[in-house]
Every structure is written in structure tokens, then in C-alpha cells.
C-alpha atoms as a PDB file:
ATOM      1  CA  UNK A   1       0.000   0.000   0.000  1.00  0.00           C
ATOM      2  CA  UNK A   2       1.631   3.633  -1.031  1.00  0.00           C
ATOM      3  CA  UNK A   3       1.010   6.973   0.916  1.00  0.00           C
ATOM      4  CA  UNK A   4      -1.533   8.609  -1.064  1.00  0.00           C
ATOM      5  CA  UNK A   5      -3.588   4.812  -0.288  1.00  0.00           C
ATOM      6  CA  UNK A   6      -2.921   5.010   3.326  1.00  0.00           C
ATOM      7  CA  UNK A   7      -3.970   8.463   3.570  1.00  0.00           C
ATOM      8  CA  UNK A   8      -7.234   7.911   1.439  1.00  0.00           C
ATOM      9  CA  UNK A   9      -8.157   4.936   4.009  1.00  0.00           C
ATOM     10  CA  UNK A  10      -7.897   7.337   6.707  1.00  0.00           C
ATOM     11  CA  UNK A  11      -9.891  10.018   5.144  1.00  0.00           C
ATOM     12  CA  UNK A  12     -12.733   7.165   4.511  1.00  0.00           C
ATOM     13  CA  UNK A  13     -12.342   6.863   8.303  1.00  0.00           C
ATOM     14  CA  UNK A  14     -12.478  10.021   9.555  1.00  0.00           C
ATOM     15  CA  UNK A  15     -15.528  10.954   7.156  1.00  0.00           C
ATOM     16  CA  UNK A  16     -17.297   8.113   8.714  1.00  0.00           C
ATOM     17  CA  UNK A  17     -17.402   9.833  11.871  1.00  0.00           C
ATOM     18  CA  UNK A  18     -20.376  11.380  13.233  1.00  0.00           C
ATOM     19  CA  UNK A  19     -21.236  13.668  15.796  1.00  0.00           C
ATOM     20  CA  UNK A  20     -23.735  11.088  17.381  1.00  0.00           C
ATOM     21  CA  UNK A  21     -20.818   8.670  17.379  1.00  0.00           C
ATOM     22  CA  UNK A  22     -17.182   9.834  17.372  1.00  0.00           C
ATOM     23  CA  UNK A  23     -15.485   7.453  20.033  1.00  0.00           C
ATOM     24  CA  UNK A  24     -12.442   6.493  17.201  1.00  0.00           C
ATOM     25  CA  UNK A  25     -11.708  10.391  16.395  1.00  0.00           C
ATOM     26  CA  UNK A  26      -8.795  10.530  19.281  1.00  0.00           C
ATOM     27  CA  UNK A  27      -7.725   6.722  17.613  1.00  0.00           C
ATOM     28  CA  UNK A  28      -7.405   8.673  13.978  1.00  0.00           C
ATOM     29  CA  UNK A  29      -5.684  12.055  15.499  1.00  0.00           C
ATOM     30  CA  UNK A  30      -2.970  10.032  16.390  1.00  0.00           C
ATOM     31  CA  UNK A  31      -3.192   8.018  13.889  1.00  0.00           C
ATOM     32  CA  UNK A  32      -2.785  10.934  11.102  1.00  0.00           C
ATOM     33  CA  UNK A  33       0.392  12.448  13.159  1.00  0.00           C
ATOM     34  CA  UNK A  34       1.996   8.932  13.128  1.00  0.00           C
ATOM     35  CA  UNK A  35       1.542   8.870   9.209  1.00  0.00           C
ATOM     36  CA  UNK A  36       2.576  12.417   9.010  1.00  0.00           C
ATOM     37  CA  UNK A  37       5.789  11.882  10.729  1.00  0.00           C
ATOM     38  CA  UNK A  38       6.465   8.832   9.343  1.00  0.00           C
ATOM     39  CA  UNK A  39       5.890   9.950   5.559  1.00  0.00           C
ATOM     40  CA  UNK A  40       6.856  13.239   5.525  1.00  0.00           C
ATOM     41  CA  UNK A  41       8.022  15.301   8.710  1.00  0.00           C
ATOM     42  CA  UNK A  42       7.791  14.730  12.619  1.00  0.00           C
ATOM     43  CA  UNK A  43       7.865  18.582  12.263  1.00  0.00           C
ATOM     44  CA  UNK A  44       5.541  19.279   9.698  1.00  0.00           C
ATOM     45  CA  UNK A  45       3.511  22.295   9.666  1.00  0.00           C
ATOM     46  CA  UNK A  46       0.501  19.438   8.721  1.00  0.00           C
ATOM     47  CA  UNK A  47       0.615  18.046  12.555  1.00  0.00           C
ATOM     48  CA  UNK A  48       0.457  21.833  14.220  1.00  0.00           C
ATOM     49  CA  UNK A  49      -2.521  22.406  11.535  1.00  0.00           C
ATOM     50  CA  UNK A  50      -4.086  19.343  12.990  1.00  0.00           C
ATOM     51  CA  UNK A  51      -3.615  19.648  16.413  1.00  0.00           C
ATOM     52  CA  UNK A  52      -5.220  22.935  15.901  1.00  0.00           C
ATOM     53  CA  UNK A  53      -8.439  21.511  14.904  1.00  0.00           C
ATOM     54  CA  UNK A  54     -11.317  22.015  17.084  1.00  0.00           C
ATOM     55  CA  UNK A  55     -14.134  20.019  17.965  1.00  0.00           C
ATOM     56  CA  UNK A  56     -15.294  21.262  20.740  1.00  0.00           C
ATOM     57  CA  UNK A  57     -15.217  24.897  22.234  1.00  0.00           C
ATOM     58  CA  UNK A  58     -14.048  24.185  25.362  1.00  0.00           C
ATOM     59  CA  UNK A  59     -16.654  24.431  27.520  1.00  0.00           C
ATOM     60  CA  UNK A  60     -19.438  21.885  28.431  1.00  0.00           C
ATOM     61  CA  UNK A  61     -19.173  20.982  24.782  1.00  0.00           C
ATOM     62  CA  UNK A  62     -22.406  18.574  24.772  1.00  0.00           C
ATOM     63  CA  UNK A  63     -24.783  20.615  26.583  1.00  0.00           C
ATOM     64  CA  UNK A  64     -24.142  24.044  24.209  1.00  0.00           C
ATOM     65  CA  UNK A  65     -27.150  24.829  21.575  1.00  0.00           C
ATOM     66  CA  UNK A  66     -24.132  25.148  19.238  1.00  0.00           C
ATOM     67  CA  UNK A  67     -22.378  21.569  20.015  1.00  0.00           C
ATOM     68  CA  UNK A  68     -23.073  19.986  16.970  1.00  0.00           C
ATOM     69  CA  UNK A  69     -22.335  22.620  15.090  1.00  0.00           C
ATOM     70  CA  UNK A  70     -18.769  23.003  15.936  1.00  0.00           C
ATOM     71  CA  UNK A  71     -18.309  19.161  15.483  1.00  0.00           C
ATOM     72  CA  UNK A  72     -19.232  19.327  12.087  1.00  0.00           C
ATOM     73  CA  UNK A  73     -16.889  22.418  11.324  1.00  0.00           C
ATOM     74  CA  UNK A  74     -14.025  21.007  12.761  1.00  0.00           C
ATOM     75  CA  UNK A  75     -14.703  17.744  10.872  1.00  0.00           C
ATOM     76  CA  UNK A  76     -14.254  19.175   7.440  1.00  0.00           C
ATOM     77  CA  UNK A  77     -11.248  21.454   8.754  1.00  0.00           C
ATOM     78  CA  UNK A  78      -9.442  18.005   9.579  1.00  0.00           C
ATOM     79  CA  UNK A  79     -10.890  16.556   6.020  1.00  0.00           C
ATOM     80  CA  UNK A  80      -9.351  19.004   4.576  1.00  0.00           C
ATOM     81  CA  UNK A  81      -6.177  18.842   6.165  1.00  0.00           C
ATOM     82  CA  UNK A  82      -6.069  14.938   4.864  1.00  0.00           C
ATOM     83  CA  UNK A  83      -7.233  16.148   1.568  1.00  0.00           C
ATOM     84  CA  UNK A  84      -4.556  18.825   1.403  1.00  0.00           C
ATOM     85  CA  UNK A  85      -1.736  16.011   2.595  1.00  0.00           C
ATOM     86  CA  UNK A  86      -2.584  13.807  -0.623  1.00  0.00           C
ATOM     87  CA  UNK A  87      -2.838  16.373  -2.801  1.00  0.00           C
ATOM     88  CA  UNK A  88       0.984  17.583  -1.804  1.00  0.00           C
ATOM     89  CA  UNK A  89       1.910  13.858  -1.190  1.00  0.00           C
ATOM     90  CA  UNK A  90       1.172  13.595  -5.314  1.00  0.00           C
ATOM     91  CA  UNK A  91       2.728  16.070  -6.091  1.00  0.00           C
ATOM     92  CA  UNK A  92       6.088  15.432  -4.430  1.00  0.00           C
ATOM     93  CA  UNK A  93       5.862  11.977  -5.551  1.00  0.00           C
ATOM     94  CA  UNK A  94       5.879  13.049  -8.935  1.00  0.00           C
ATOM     95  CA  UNK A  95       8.875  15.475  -8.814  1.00  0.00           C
ATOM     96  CA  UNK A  96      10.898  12.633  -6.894  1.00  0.00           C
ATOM     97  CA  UNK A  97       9.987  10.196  -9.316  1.00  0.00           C
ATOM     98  CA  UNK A  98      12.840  10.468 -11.996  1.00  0.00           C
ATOM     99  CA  UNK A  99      11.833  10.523 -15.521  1.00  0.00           C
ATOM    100  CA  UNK A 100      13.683   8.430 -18.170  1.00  0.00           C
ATOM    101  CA  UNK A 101      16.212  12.041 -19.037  1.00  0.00           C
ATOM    102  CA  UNK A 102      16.554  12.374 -15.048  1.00  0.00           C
ATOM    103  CA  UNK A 103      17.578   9.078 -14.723  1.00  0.00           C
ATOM    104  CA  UNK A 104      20.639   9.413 -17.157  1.00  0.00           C
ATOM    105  CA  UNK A 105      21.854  12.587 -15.510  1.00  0.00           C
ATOM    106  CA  UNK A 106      25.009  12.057 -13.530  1.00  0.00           C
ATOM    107  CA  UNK A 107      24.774  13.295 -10.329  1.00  0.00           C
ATOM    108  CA  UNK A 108      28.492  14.294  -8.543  1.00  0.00           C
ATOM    109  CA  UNK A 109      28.767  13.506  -4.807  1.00  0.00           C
ATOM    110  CA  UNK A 110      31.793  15.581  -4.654  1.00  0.00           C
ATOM    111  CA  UNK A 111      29.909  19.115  -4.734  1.00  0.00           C
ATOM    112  CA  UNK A 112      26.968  20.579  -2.658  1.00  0.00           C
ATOM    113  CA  UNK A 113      25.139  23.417  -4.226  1.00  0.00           C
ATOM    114  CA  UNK A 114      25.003  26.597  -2.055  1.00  0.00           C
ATOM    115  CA  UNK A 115      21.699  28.421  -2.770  1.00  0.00           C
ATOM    116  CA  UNK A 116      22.125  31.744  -0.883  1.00  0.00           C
ATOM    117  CA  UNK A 117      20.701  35.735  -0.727  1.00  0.00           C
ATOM    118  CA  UNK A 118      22.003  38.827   0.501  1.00  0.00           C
ATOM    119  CA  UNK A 119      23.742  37.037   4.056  1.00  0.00           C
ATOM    120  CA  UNK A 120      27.736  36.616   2.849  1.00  0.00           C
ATOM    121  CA  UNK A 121      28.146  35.598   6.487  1.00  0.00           C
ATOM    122  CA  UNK A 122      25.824  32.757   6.610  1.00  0.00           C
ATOM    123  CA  UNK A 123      26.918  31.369   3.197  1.00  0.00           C
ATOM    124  CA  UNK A 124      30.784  32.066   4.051  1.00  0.00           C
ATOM    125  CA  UNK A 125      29.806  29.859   7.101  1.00  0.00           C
ATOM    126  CA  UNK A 126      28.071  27.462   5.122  1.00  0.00           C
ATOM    127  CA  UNK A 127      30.456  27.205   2.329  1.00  0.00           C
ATOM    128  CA  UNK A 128      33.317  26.499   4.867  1.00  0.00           C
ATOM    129  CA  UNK A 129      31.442  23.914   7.036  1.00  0.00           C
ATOM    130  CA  UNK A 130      30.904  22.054   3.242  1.00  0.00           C
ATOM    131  CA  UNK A 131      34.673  22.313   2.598  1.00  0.00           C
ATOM    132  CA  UNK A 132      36.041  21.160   5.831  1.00  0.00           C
ATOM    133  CA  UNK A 133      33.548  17.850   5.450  1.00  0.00           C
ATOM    134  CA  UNK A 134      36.017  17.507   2.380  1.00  0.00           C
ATOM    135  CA  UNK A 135      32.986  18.257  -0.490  1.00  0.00           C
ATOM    136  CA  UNK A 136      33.496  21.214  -2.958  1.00  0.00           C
ATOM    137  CA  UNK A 137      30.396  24.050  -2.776  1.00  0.00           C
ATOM    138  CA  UNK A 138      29.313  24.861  -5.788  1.00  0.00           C
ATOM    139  CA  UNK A 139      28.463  28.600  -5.521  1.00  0.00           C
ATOM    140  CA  UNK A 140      26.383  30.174  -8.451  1.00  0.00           C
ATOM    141  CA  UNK A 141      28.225  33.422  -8.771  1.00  0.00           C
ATOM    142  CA  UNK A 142      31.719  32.374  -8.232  1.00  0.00           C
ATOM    143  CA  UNK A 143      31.107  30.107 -11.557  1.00  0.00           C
ATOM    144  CA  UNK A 144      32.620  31.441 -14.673  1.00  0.00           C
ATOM    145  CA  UNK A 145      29.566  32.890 -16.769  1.00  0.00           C
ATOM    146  CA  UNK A 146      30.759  32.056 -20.085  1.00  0.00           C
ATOM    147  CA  UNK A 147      27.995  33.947 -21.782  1.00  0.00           C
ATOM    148  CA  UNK A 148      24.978  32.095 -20.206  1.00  0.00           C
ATOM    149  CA  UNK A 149      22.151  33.512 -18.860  1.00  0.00           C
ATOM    150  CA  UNK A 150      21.259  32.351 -14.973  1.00  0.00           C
ATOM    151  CA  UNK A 151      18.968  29.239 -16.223  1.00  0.00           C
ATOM    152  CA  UNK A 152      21.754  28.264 -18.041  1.00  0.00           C
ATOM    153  CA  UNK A 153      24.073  27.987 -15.820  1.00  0.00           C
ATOM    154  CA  UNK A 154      21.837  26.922 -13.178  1.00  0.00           C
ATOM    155  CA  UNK A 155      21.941  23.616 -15.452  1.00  0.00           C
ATOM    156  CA  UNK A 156      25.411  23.931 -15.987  1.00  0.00           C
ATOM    157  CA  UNK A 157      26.136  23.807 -12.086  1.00  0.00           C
ATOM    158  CA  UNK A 158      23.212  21.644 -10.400  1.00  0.00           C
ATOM    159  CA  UNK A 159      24.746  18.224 -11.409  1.00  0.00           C
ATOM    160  CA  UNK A 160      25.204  17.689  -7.928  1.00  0.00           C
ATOM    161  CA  UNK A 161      23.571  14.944  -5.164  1.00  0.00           C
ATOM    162  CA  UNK A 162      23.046  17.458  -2.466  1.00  0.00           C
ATOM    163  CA  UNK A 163      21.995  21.160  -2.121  1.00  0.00           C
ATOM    164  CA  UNK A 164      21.687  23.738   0.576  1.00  0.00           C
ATOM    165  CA  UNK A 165      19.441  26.635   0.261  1.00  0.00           C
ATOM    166  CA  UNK A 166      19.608  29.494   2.677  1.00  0.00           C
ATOM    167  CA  UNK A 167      16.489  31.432   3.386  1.00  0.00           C
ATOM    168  CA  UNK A 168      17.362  34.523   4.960  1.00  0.00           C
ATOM    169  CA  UNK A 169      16.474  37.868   6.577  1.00  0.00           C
ATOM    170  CA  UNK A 170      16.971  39.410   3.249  1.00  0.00           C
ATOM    171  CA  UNK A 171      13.266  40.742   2.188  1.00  0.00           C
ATOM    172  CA  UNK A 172      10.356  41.468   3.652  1.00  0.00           C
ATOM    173  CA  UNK A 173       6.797  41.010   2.629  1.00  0.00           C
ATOM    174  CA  UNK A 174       3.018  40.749   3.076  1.00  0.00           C
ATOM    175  CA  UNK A 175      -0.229  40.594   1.941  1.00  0.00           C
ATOM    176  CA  UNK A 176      -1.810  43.908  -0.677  1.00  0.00           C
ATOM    177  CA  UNK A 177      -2.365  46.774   2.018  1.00  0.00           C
ATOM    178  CA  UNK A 178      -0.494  45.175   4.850  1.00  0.00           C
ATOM    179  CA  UNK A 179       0.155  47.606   8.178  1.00  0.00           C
ATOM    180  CA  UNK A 180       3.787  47.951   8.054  1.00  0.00           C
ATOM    181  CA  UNK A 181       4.604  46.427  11.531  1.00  0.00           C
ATOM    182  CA  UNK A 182       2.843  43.061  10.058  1.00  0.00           C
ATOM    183  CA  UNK A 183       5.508  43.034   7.484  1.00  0.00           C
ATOM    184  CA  UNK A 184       7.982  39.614   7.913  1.00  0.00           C
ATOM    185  CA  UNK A 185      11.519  39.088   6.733  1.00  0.00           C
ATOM    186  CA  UNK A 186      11.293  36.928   3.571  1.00  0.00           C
ATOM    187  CA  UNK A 187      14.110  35.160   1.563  1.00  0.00           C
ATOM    188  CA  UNK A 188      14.816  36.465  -1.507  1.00  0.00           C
ATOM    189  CA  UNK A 189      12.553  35.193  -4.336  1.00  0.00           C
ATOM    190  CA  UNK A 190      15.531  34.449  -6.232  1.00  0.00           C
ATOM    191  CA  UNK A 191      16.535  31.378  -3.310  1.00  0.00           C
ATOM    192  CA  UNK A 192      12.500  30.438  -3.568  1.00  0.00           C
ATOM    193  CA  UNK A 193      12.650  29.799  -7.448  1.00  0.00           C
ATOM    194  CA  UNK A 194      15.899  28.028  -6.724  1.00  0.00           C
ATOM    195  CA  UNK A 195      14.874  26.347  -4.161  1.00  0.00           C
ATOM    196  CA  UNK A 196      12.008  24.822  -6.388  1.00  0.00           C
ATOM    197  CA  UNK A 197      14.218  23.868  -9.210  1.00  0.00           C
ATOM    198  CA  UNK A 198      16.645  22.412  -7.535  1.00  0.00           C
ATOM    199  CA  UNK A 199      13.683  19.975  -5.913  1.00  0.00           C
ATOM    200  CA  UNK A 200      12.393  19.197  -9.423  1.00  0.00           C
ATOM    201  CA  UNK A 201      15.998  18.176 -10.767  1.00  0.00           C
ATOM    202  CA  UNK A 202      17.772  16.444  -7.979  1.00  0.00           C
ATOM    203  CA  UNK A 203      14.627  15.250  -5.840  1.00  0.00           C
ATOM    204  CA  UNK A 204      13.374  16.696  -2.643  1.00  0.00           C
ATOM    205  CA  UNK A 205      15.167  14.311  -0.061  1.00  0.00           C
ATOM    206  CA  UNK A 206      18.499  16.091  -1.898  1.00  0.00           C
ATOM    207  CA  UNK A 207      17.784  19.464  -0.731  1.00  0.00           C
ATOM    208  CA  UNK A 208      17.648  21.123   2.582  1.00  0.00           C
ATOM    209  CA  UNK A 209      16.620  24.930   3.359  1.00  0.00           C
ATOM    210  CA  UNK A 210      18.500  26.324   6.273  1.00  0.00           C
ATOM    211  CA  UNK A 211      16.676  29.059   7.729  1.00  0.00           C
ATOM    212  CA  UNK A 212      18.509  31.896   9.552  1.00  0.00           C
ATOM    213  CA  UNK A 213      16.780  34.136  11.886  1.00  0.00           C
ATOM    214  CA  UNK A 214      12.804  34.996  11.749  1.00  0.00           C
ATOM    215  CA  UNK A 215      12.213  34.460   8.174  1.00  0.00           C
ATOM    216  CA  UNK A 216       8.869  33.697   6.711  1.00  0.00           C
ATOM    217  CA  UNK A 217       8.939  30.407   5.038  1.00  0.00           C
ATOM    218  CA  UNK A 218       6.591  28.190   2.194  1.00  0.00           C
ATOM    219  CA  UNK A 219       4.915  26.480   5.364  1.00  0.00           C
ATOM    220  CA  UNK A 220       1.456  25.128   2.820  1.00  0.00           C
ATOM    221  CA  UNK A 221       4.027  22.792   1.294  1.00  0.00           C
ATOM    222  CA  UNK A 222       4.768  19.641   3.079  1.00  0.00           C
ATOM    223  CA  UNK A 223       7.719  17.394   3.048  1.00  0.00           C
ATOM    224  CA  UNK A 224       9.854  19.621   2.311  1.00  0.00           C
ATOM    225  CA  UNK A 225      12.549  19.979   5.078  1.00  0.00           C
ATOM    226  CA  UNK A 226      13.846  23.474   7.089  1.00  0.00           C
ATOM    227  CA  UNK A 227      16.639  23.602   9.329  1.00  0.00           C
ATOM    228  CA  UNK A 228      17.033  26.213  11.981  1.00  0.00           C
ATOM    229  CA  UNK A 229      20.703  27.788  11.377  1.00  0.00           C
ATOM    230  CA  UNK A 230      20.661  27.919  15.197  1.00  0.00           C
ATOM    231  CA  UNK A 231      23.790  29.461  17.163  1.00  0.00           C
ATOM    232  CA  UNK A 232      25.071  26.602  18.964  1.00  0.00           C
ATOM    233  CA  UNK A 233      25.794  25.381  15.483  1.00  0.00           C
ATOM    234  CA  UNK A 234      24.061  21.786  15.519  1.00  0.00           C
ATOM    235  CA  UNK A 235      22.577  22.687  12.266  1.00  0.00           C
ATOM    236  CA  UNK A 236      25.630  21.062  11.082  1.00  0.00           C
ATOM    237  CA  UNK A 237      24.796  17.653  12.516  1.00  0.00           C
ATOM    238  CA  UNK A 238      21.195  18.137  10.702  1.00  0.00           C
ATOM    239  CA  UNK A 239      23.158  18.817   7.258  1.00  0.00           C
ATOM    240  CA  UNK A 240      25.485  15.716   7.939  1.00  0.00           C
ATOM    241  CA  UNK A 241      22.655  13.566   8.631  1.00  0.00           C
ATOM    242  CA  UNK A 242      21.121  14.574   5.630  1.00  0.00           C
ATOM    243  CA  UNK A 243      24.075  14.584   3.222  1.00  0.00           C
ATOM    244  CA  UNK A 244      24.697  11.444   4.634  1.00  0.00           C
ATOM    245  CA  UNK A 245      21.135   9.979   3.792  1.00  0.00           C
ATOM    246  CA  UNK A 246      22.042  11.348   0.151  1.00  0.00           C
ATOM    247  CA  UNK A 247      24.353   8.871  -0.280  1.00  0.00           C
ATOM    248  CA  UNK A 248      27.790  11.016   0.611  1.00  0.00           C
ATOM    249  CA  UNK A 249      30.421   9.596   2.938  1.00  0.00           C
ATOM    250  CA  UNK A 250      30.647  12.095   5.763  1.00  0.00           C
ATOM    251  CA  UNK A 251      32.947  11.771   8.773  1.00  0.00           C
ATOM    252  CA  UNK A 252      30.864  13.238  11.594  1.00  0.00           C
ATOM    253  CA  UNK A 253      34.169  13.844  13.050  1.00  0.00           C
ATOM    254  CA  UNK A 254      35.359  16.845  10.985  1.00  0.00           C
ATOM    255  CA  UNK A 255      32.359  18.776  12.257  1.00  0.00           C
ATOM    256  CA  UNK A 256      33.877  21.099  14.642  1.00  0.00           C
END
């Protein structure tokens, strides 16, 4: 059985449900945070969604006029949660899933792309932490341009098995006629559209966002994976991990 099936047989389940008889909706909460964790992230933004659901107000839910009624709204909140998961689960699937030119392309375990903004500090750090692990990065502006045009030598460059993207404090952003003070820090969109291409070419489990500082990420899209560029630096533990899970031989023991 794949994900999307196991997903569809617990949105069968959970539509089942009633308000008259509900005693398995605590067995399929945990049930859809197990699946979530196990598929896609034990951090996804999917199992905060979730637990955010409410089916009850909070009160003496079963003797309020309104009891019912907030049963039934939080039911299709969590259906649509479910529905939402398959939808991106289908969608990831079919990026990951290399296509007969993808599967001829040569990818080099030697290099990690460095996707980065305006932060030369945080991709200095970056780039340095790659080369002491004994791996080349590949920085997009330090290539020679040879007359290309960015797409171009975003092909040129991305034959690699791993990427880092850094999503910094480099923008900020909001919604049409936003109060100023509810502006957020942003990456720039240039590390977004990279971000994405680098996911369709080289598969999702390849790439890793590091996020420095408050920055406003993609949260609708699950499975993919953010790091917290935290101070202490065991961000680059995380990175190993997942470099190693790529298929590159990292010695945990250059990490200083």
C-alpha cells in the first residue's frame, strides 16, 4: 500500500465519523500524526494544523445549543487537512519520481550546491562547514559565466547529489495593504525559485533549506525539510545527517 492509499483509508475513516458517534476520532488524530511523521516530517507544519483543529469549544461541549455545530466544522477542517496532505503527497511523488532524461543525468557527490541571498556571512559559514567535510560548494556566482544567462548555468552547475538553500532575513513582505509592523523578513525570491528547481531536478530528499533568523517560510508545502541555522551550530549535525542519507560519505568527526 503507497502513501496517497494510506492516507485515502484514513480520510474514509475520519468521514465516517459522526457527531452522534465519534469514540475512534482521538484513535485517527494520532493516527494521522503517526503517518505524518512517518511519511513526511515529525515537524511538519501538517501536525500543528491538525492539532489545531477544534471540535469542541471548550466548555461543556455537549450541553451548548451550538455543540453539533462546531463538530461538524471542525470535521471538514481536519478533512481538509487529509485532503490537502494527498494532494501535496502527489505532487512530491511526482517530482521525486525520476523521468527516463533524469535518470541518465550524472549526479556528482563531490559538490553541494550553495543556494544563498544577501547574508555573505551565513553562506561564508556554510560554504566552509561544506569544505572542511572535504565536499566542494558549488556557488552560483563564483562560476565562470561564459555567456549564459542564470537558467543556463543553473543547469550547468546543479549536477550535484546534495543542495543547501539558505532562506534569509533578506526581504520582507506581506499581503496587498499590509500595516507595516505586520511586514515579515522573507528570503529572496531568487533562493524560492531556486529552491524549487533544484527539488524538481535532484529530488526533494536532496535538498535542505537552512533558515537563519525569523524568516517567513513556504509552510502550505509539506515534506519539504527546514533547518534552523541555530547558534550553537548543531545545524551542522542536521546537514550531515542529511548529506549522509544522500548517499555522501561524511565523517561526523570533521564537524567542529
Amino acid at each position: 500500500m503507497n502513501k496517497v492509499e494510506t492516507f485515502k483509508i484514513l480520510r474514509q475513516d475520519f468521514q465516517n465519523l459522526t457527531y452522534e458517534n465519534h469514540e475512534n476520532q482521538d484513535k485517527l488524530s494520532i493516527r494521522f500524526t503517526a503517518l505524518i511523521s512517518k511519511f513526511i516530517d515529525s515537524e511538519s507544519a501538517y501536525i500543528k494544523k491538525f492539532d489545531n483543529v477544534s471540535f469542541t469549544s471548550g466548555t461543556n461541549f455537549f450541553y451548548e445549543p451550538k455543540s453539533k455545530e462546531i463538530w461538524m466544522a471542525g470535521h471538514k477542517h481536519a478533512l481538509q487537512l487529509i485532503d490537502d496532505v494527498i494532494e501535496d503527497i502527489e505532487l512530491f511523488d511526482t517530482l521525486d519520481r525520476p523521468t527516463k532524461k533524469e535518470s541518465l543525468i550524472t549526479k556528482d557527490s563531490s559538490k553541494v550546491f550553495i543556494v544563498h541571498g544577501h547574508d555573505d556571512g551565513a553562506k561564508e559559514t556554510v560554504a566552509r562547514f561544506v569544505d572542511k567535510l572535504g565536499f566542494k560548494a558549488v556557488i552560483l556566482h563564483e562560476q565562470v559565466d561564459s555567456g549564459a544567462t542564470i537558467i543556463e548555468k543553473l543547469g550547468k552547475h546543479t549536477d550535484v547529489g546534495f543542495a543547501i538553500v539558505l532562506y534569509t532575513e533578506c526581504d520582507i513582505g506581506g499581503v496587498i495593504k499590509s500595516n507595516p509592523e505586520d511586514l515579515k523578513p522573507r528570503a529572496r525570491q531568487n533562493v524560492i525559485f531556486e529552491h524549487g528547481l533544484l527539488i524538481g531536478k535532484i529530488g526533494r530528499a536532496n535538498v535542505v533549506a537552512l533558515v537563519k533568523g525569523n524568516v517567513e517560510i513556504p509552510n502550505d508545502i509539506s515534506g519539504v525539510v527546514y533547518k534552523s541555522m541555530d547558534t550553537s551550530g548543531a545545524w551542522k549535525y542536521s546537514i550531515a545527517r542529511e548529506m549522509k542519507s544522500s548517499g555522501y560519505d561524511v565523517d561526523m568527526n570533521k564537524i567542529d
